[in-house]
C-alpha atoms as a PDB file:
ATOM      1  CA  UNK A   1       0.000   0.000   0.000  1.00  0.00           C
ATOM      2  CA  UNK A   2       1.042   3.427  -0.686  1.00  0.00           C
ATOM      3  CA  UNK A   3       1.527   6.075   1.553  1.00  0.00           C
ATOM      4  CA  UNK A   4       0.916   9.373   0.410  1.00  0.00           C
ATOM      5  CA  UNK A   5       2.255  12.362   2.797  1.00  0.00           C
ATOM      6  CA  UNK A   6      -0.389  15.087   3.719  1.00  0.00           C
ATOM      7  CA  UNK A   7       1.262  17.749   2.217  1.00  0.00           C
ATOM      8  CA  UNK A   8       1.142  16.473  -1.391  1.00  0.00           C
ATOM      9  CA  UNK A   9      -3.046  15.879  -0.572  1.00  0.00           C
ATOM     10  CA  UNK A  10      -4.866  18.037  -3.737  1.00  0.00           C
ATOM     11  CA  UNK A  11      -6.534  21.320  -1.762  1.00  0.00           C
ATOM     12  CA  UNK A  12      -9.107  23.448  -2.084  1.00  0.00           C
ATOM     13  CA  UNK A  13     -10.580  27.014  -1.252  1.00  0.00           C
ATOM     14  CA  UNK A  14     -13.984  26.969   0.740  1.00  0.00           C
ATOM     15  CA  UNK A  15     -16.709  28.641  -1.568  1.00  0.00           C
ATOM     16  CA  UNK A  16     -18.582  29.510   2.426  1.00  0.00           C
ATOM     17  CA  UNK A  17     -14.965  30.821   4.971  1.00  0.00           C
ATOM     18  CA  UNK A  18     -12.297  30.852   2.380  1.00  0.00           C
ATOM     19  CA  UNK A  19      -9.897  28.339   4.529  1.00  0.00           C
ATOM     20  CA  UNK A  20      -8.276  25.757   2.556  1.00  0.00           C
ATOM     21  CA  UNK A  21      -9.002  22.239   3.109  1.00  0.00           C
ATOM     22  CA  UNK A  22      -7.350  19.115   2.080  1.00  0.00           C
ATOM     23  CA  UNK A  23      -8.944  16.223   0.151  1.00  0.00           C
ATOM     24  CA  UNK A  24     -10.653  13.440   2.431  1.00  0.00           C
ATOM     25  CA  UNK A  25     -10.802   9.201   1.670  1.00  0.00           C
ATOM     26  CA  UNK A  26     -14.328  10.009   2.309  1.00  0.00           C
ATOM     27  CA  UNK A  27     -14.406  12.740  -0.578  1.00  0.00           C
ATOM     28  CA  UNK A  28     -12.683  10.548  -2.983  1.00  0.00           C
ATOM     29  CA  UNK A  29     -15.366   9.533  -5.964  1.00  0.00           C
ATOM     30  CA  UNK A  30     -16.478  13.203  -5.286  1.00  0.00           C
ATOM     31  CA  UNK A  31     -13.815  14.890  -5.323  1.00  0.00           C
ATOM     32  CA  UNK A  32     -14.448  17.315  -8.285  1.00  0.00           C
ATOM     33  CA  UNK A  33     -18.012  18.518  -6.779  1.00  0.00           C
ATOM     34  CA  UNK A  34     -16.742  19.365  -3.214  1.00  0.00           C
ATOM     35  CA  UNK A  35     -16.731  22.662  -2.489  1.00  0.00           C
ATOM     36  CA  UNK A  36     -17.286  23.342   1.350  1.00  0.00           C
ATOM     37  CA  UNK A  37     -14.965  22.348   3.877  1.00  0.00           C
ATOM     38  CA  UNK A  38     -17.449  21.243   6.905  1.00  0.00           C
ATOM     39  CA  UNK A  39     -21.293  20.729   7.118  1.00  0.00           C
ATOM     40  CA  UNK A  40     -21.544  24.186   8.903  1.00  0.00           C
ATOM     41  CA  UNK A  41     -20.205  26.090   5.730  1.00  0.00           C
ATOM     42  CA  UNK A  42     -22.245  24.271   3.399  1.00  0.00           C
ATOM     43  CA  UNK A  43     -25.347  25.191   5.533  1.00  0.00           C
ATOM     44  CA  UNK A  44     -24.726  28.610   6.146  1.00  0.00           C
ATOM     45  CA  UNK A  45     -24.937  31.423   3.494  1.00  0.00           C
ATOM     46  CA  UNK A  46     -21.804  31.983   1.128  1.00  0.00           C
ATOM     47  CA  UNK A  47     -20.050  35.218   2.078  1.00  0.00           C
ATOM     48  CA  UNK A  48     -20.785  37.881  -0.276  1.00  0.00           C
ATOM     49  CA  UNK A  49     -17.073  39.945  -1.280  1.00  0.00           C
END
């Protein structure tokens, strides 16, 4: 089995706080339509700039 270190994880910019995140084994056939880091951003309204 192959290790893979954390820092070389794929990332992403929360559409809700901004905060990066790092990809999840749990987000890994959906991967492409993430775009909220927790359940709290992805309920709560998306900050307007």
């Amino acid at each position: 089995m192959k290790t893979v270190k954390k820092a070389d994880l794929p990332t992403k910019i929360c559409t809700t706080c901004g905060r990066p995140f790092t990809w999840r084994k749990k987000w890994e056939k959906v991967w492409a339509d993430v775009k909220y880091c927790s359940d709290r951003c992805r309920s709560a309204k998306p900050k307007s700039n």
